[in-house]
N, C-alpha and C. Protein backbone atom coordinates (compact mmCIF):
# COMPACT_ATOMS: atom_id res chain seq x y z
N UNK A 1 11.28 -10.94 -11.11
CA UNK A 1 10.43 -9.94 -11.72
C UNK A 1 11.16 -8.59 -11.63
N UNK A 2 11.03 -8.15 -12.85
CA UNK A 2 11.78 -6.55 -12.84
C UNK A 2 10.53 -5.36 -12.02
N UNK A 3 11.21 -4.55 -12.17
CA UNK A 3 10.56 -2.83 -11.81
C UNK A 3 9.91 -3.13 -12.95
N UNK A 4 9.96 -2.92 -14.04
CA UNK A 4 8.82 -2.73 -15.17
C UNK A 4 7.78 -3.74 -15.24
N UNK A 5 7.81 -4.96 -15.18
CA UNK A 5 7.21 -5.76 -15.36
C UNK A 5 6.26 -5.89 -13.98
N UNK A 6 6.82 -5.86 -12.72
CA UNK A 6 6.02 -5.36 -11.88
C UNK A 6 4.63 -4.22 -12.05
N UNK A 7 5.07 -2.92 -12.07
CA UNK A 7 4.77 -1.84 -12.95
C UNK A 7 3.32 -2.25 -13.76
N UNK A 8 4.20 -3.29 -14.93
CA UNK A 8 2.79 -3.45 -16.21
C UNK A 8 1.93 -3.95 -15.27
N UNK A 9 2.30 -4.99 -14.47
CA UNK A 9 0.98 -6.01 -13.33
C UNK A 9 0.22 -4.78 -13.00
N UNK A 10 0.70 -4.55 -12.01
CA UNK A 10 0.13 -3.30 -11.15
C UNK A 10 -0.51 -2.10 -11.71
N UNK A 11 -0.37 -1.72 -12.61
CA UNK A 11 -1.48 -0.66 -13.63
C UNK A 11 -2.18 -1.56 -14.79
N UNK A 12 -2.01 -2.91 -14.74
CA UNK A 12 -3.36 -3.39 -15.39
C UNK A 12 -4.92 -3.48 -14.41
N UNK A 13 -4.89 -3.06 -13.62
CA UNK A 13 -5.77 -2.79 -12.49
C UNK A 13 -6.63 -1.04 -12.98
N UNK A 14 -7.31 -1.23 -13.45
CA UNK A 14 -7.67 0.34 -13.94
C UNK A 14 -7.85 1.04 -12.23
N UNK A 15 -8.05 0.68 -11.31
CA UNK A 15 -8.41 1.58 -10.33
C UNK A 15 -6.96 2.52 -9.56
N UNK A 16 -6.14 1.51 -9.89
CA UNK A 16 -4.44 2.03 -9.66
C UNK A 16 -4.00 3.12 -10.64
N UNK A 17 -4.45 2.76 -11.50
CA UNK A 17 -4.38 3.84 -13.15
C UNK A 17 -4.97 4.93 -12.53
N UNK A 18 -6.07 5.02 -12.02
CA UNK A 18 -6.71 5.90 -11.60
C UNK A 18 -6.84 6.56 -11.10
N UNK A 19 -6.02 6.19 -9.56
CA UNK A 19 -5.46 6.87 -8.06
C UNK A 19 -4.15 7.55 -8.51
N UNK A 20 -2.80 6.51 -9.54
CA UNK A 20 -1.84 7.36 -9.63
C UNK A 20 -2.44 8.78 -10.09
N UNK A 21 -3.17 8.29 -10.97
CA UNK A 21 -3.02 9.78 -11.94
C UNK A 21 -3.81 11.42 -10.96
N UNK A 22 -4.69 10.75 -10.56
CA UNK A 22 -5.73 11.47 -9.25
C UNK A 22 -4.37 12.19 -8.19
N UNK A 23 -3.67 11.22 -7.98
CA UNK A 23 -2.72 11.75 -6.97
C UNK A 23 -1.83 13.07 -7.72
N UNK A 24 -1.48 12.82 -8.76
CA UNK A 24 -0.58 13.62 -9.46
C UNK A 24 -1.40 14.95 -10.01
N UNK A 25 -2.41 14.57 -10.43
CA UNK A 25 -3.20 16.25 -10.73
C UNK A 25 -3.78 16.81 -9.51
N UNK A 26 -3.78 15.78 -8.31
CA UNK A 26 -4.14 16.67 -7.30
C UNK A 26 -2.79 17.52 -6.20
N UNK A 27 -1.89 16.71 -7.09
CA UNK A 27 -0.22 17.30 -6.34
C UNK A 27 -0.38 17.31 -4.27
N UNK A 28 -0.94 16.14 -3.98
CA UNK A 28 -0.34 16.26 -2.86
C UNK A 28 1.18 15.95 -2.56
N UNK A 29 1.48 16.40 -1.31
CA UNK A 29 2.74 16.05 -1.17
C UNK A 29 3.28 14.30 -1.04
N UNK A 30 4.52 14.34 -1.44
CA UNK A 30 4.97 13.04 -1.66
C UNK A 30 4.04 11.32 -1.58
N UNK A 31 3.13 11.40 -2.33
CA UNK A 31 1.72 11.01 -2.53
C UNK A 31 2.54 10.03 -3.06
N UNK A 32 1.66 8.73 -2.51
CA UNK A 32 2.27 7.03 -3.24
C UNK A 32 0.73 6.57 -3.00
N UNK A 33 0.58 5.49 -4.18
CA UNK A 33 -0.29 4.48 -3.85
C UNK A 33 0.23 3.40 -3.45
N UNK A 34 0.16 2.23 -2.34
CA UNK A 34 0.93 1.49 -1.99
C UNK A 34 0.18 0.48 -1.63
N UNK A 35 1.00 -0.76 -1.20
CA UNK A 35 0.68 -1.98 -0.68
C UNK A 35 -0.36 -3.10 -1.41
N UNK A 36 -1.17 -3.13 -0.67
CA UNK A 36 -1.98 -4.26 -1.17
C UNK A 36 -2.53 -4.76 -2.41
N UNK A 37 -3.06 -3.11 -3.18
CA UNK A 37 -3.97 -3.72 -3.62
C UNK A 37 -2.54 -3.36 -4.91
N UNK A 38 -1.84 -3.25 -4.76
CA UNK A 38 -0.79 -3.26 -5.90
C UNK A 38 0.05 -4.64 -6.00
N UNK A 39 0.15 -4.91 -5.08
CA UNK A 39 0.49 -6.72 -5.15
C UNK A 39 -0.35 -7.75 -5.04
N UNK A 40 -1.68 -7.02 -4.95
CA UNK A 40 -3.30 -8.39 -4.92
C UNK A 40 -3.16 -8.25 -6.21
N UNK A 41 -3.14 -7.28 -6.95
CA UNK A 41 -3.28 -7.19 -8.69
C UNK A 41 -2.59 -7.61 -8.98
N UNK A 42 -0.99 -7.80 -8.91
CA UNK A 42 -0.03 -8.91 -9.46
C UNK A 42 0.36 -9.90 -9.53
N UNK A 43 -0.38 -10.47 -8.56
CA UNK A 43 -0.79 -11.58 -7.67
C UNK A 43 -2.22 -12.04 -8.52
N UNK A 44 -3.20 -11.31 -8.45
CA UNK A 44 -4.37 -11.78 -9.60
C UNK A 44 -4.03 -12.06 -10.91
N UNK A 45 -3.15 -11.05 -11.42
CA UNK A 45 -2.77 -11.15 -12.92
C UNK A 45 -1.74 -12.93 -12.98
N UNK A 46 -0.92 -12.95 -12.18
CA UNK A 46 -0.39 -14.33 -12.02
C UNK A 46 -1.33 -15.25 -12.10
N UNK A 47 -2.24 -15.33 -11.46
CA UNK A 47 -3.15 -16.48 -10.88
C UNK A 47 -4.24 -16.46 -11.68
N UNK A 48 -4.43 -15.65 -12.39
CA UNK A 48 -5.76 -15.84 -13.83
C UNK A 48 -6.70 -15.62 -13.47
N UNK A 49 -7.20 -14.73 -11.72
CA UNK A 49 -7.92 -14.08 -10.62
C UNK A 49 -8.60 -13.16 -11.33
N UNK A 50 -9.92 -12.67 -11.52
CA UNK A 50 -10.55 -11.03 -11.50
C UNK A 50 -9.14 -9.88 -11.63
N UNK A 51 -9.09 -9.26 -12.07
CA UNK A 51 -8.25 -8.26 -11.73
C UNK A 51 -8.16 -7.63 -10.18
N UNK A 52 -9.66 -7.49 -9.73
CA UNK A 52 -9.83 -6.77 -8.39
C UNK A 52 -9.87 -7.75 -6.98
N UNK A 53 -10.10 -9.07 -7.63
CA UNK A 53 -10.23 -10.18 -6.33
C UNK A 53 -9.60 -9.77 -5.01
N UNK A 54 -10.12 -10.02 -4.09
CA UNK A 54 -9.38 -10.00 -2.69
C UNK A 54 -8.93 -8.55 -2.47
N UNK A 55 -9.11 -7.72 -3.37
CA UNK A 55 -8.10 -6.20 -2.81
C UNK A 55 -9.57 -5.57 -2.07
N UNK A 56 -9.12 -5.38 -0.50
CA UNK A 56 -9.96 -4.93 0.00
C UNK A 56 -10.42 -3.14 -0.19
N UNK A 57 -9.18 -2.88 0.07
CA UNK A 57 -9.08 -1.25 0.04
C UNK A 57 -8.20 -0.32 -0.66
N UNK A 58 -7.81 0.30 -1.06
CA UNK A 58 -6.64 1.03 -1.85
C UNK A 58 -5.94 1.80 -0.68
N UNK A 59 -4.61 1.85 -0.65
CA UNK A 59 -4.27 2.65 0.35
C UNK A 59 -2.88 3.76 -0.07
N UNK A 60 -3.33 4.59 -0.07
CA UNK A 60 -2.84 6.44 -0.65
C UNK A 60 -2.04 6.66 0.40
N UNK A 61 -0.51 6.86 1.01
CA UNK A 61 0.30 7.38 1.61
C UNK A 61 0.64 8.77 0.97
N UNK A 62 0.59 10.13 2.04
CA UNK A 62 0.91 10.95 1.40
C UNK A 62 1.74 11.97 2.97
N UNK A 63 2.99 12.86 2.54
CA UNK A 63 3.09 13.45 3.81
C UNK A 63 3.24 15.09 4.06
N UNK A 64 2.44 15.63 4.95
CA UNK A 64 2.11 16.81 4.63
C UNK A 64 2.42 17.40 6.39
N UNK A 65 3.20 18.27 6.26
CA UNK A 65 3.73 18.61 7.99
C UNK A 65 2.77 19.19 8.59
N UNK A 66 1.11 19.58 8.15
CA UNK A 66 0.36 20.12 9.36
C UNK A 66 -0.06 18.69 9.66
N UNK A 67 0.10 18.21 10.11
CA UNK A 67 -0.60 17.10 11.16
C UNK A 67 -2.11 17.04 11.99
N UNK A 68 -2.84 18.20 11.46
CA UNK A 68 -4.27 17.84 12.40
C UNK A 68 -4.80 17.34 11.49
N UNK A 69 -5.48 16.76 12.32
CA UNK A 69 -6.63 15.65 11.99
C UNK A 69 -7.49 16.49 10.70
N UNK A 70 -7.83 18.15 10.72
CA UNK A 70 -8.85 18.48 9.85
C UNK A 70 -8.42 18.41 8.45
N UNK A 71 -6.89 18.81 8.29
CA UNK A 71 -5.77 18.82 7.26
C UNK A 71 -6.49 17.44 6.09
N UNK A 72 -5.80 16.43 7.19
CA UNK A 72 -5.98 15.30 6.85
C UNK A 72 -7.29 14.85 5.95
N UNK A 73 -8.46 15.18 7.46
CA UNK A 73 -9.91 14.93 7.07
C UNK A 73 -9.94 15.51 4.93
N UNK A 74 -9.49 16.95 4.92
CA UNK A 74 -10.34 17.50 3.50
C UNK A 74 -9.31 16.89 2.47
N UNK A 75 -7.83 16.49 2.62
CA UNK A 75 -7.38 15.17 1.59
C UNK A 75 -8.56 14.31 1.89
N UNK A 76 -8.39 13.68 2.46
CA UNK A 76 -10.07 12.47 2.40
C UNK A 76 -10.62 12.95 2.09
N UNK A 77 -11.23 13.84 2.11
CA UNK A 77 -12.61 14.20 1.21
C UNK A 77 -12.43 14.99 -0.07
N UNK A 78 -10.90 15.41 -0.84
CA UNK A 78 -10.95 15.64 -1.81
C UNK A 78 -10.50 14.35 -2.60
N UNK A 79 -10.00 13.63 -2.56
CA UNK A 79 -10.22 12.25 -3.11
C UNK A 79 -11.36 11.71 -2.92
N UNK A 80 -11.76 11.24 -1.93
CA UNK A 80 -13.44 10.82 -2.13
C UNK A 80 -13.96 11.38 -3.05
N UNK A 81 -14.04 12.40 -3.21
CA UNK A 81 -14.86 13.23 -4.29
C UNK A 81 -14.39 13.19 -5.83
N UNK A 82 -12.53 13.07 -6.39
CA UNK A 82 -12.49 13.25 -7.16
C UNK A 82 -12.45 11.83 -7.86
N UNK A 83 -12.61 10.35 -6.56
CA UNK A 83 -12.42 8.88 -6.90
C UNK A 83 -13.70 8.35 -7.00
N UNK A 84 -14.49 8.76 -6.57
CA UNK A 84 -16.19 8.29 -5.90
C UNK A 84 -16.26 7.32 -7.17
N UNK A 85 -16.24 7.94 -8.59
CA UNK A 85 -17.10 7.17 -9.37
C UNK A 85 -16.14 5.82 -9.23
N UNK A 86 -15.44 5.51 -8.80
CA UNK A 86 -14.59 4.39 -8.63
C UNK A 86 -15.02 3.06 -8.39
N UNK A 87 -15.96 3.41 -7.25
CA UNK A 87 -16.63 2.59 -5.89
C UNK A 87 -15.62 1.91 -5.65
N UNK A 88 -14.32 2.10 -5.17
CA UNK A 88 -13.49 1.63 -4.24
C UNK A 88 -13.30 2.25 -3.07
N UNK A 89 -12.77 1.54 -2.23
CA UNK A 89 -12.53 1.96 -0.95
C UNK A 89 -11.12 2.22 -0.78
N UNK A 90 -11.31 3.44 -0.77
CA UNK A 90 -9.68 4.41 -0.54
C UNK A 90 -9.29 4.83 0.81
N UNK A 91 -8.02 4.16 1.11
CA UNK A 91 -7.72 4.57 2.35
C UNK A 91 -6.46 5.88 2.34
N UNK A 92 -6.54 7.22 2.71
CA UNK A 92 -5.86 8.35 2.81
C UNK A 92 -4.87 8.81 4.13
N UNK A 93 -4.15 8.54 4.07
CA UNK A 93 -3.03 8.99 5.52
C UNK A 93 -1.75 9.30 5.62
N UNK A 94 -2.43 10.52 6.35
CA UNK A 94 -0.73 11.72 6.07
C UNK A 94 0.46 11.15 7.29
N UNK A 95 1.43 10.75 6.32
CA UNK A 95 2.57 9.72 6.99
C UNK A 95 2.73 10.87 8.05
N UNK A 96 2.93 12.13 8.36
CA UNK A 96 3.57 12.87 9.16
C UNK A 96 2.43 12.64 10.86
N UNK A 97 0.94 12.13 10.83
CA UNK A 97 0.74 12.70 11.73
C UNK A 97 0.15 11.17 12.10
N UNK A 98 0.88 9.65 11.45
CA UNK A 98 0.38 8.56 12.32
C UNK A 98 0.84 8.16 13.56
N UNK A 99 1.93 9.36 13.85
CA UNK A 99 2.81 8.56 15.13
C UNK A 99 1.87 9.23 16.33
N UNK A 100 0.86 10.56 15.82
CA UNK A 100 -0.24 10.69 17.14
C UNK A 100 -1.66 9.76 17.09
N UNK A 101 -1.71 8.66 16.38
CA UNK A 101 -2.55 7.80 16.43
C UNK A 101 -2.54 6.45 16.89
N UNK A 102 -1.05 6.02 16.16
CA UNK A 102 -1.07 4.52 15.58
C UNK A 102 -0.58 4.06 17.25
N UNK A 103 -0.19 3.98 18.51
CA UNK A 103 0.07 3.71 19.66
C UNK A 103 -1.34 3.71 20.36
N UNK A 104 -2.29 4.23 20.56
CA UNK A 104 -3.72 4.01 21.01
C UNK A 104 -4.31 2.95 20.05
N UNK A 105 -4.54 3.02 18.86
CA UNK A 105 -5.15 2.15 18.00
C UNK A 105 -4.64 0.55 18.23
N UNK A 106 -3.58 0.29 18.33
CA UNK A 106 -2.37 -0.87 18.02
C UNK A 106 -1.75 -0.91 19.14
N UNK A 107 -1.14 -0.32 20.07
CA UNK A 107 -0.64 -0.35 21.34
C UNK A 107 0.54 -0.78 21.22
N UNK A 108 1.10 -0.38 20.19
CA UNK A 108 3.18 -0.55 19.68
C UNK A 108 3.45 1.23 19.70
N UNK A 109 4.66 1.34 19.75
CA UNK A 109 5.02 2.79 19.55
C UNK A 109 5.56 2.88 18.46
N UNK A 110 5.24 4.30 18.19
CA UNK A 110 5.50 4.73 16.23
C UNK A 110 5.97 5.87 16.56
N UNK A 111 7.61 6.26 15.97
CA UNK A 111 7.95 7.47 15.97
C UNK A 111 7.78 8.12 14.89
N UNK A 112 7.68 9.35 14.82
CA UNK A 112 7.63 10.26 13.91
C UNK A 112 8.29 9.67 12.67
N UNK A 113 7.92 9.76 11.49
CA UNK A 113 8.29 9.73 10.29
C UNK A 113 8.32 10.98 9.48
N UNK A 114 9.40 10.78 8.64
CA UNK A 114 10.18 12.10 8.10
C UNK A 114 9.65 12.22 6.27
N UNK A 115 9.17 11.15 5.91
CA UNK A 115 8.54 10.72 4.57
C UNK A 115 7.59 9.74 4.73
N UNK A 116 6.93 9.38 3.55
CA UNK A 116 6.11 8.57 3.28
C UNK A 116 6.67 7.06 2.46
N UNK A 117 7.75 6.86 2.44
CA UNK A 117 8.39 5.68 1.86
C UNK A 117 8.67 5.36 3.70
N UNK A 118 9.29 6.13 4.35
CA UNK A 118 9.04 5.93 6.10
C UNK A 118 8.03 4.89 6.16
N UNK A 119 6.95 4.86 5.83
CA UNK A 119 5.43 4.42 6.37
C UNK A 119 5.48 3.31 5.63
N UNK A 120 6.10 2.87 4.40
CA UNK A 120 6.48 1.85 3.40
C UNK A 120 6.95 0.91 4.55
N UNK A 121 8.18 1.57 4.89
CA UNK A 121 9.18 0.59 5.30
C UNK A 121 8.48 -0.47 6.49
N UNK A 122 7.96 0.03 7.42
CA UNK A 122 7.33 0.00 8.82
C UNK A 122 6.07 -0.92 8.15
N UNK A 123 5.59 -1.39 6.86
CA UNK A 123 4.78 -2.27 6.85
C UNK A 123 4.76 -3.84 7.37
N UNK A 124 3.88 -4.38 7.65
CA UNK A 124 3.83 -5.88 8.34
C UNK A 124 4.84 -6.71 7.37
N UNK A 125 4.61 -6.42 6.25
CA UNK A 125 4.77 -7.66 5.38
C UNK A 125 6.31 -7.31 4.66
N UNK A 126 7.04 -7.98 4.10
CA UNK A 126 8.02 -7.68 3.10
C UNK A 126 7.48 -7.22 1.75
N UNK A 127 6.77 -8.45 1.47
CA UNK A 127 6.28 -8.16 -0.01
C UNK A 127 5.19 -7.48 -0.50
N UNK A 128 4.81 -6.56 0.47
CA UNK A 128 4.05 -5.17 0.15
C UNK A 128 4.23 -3.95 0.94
N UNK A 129 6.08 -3.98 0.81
CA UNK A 129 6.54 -2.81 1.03
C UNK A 129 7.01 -2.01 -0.50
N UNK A 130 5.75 -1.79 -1.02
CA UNK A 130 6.02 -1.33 -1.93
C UNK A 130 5.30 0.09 -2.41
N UNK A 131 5.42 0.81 -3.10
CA UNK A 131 4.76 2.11 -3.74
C UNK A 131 4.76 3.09 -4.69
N UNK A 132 3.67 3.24 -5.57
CA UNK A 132 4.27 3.94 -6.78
C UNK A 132 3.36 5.12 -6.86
N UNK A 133 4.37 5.72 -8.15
CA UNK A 133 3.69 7.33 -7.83
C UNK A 133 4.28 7.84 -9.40
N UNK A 134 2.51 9.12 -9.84
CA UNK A 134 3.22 9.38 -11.21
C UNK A 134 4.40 10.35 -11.05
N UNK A 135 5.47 10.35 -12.31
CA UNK A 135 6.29 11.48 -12.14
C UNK A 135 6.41 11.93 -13.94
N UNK A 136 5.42 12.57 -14.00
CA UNK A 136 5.41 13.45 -15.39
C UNK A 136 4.69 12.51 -16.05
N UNK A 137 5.48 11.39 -17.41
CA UNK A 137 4.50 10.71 -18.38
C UNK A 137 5.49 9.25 -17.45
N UNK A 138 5.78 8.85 -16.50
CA UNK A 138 6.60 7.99 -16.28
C UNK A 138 6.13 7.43 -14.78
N UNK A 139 6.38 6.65 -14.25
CA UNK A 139 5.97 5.90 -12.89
C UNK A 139 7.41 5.78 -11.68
N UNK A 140 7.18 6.41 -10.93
CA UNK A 140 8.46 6.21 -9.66
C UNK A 140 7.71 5.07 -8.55
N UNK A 141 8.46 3.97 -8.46
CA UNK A 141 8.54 2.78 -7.76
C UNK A 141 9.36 2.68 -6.41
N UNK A 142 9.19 2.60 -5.47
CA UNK A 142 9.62 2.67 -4.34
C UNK A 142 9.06 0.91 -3.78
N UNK A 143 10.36 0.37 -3.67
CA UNK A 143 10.38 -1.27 -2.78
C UNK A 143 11.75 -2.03 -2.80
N UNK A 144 11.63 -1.53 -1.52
CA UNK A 144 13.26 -1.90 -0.73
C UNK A 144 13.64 -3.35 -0.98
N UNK A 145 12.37 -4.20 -1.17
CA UNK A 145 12.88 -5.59 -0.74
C UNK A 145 12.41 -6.48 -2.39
N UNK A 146 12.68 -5.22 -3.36
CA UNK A 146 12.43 -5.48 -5.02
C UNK A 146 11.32 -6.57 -5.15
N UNK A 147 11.26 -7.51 -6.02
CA UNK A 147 9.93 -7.71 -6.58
C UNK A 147 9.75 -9.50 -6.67
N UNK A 148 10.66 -10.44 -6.12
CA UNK A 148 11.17 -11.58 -6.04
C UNK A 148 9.76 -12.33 -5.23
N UNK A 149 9.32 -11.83 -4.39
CA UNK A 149 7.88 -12.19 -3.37
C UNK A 149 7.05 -12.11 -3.95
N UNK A 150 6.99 -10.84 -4.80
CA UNK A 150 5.69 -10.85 -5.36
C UNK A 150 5.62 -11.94 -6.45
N UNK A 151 6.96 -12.08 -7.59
CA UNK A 151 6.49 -13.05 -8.59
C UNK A 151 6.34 -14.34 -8.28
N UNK A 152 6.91 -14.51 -6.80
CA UNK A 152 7.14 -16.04 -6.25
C UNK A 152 5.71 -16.36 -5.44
N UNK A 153 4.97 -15.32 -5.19
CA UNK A 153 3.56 -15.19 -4.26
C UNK A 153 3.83 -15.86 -2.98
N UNK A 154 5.24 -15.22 -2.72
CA UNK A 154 5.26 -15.56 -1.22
C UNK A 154 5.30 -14.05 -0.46
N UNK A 155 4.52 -14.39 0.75
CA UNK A 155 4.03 -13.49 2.01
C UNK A 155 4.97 -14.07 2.60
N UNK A 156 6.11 -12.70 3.50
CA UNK A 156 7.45 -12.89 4.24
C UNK A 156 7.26 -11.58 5.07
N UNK A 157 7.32 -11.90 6.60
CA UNK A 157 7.36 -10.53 7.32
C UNK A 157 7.98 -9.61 7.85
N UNK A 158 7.85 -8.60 7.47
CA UNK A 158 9.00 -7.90 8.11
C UNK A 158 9.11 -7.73 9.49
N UNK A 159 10.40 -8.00 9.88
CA UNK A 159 10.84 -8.45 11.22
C UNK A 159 11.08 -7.21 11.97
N UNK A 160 11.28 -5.63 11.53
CA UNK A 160 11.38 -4.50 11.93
C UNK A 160 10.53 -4.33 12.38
N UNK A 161 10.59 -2.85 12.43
CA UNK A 161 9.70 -1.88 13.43
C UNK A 161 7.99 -2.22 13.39
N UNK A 162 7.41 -1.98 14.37
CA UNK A 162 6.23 -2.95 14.86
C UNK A 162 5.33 -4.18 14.24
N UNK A 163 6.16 -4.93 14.24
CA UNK A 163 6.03 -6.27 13.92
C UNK A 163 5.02 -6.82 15.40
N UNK A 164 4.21 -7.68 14.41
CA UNK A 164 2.99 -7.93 15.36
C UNK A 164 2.55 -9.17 14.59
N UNK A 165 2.74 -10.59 15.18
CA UNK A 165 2.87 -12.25 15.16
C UNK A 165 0.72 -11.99 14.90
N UNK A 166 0.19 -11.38 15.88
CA UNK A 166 -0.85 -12.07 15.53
C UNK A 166 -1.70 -11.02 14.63
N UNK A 167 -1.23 -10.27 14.18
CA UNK A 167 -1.60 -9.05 12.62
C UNK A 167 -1.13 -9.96 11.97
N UNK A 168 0.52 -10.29 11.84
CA UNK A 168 0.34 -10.81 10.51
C UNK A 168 -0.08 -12.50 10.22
N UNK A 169 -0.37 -13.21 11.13
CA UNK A 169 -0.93 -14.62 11.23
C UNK A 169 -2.29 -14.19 10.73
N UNK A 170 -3.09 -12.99 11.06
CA UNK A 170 -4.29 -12.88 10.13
C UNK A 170 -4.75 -12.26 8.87
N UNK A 171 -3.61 -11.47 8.88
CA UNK A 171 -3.12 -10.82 7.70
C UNK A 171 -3.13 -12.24 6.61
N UNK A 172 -2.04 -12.85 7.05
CA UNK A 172 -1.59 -13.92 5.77
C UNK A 172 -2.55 -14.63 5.88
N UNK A 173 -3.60 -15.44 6.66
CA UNK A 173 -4.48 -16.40 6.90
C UNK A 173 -5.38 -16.08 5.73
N UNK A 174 -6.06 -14.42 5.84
CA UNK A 174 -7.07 -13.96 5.02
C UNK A 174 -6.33 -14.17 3.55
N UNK A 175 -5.44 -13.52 3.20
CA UNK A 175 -4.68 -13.98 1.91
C UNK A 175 -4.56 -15.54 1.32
N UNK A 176 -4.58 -16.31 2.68
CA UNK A 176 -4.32 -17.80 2.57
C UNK A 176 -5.62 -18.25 1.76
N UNK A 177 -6.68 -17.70 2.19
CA UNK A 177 -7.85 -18.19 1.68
C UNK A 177 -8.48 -17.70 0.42
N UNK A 178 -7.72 -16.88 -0.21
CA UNK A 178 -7.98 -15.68 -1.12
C UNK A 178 -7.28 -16.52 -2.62
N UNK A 179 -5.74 -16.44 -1.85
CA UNK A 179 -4.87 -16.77 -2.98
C UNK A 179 -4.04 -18.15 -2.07
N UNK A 180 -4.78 -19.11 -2.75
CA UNK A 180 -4.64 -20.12 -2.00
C UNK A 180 -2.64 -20.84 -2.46
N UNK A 181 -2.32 -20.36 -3.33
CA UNK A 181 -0.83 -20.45 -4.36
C UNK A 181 0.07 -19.86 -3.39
N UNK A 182 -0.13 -18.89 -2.41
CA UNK A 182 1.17 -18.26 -1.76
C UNK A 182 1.54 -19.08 -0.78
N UNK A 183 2.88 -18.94 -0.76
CA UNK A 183 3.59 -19.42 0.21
C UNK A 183 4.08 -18.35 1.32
N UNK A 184 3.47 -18.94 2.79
CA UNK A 184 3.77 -18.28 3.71
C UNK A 184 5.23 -18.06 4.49
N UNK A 185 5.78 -17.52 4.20
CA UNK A 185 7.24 -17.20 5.74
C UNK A 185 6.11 -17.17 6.95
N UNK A 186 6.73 -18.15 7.79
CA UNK A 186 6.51 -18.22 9.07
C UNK A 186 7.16 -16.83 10.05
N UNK A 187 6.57 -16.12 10.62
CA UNK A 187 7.41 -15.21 11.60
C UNK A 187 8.29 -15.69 12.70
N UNK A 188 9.32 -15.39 12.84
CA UNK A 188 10.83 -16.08 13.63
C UNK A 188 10.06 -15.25 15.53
């Protein structure tokens, strides 16, 4: 599967259509929509699925150097507000300030990240290390490990930085039951 053809999957999802464009007139900083529900949609569109099946949440990476929590809080609540009529569930988090969270929550250590493709990389999975973002009338694609998983609907984990056997054994399990067609990588 190419970048484009990826791409068409992933914005036949009107709610992705929706967030890129939201992200871009709201110009946060280095703002991606990423992961899941961009490969549940390509993954649905394969499988002849709902468009929206199984995508639990939308999840918005964006990175902005004040790091408090309130910063953060009014992005969440200016998306809430400008996505509401959506009724999806949008998840918002400023890559710069998860490394004062994600070690209490998860109990792995997370260093500072310098971008928001950073926060890409560091995902559980291979094949939703991915993220896109508008740039003018055109789409910028960010995925290190290109698009071969997704057209093959195999779930493969990334073996890097906090890798966690029983996240992604439930991670893929829930997917297992969702999209019953993927093929799992076992974690080494």
């Amino acid at each position: 599967m190419t970048r484009d053809e990826f791409l068409a999957l992933a914005l036949r999802n009107p709610v992705n259509v929706a967030i890129t464009d939201a992200l871009a007139q709201l110009a946060l900083p280095d703002a991606w929509l990423v992961s899941g529900c961009l490969v549940q949609t390509a993954w649905n569109v394969i499988t002849g699925r709902a468009i929206d099946h199984g995508i639990a949440d939308y999840d918005v990476f964006y990175f902005d150097p004040d790091t408090s929590w309130e910063a953060e809080d009014a992005v969440i609540r200016k998306l809430d507000a400008s996505l509401a009529h959506l009724g999806a569930k949008i998840e918002a988090r400023n890559q710069a300030r998860v490394h004062l969270w994600y070690p209490d929550k998860h109990g792995l250590p997370y260093p500072p990240l310098t971008c928001s493709t950073d926060g890409i990389d560091r995902f559980l999975t291979q094949n939703t290390q991915i993220g896109i973002r508008r740039a003018g009338d055109r789409c910028d694609v960010y995925a290190p490990h290109g698009f071969d998983d997704v057209a093959g609907l195999i779930a493969r984990p990334n073996p890097g930085a906090n890798f966690s056997a029983t996240n992604y054994a439930a991670k893929t399990q829930r997917w297992k039951s969702l999209w019953p067609e993927i093929a799992i990588i076992a974690a080494e």
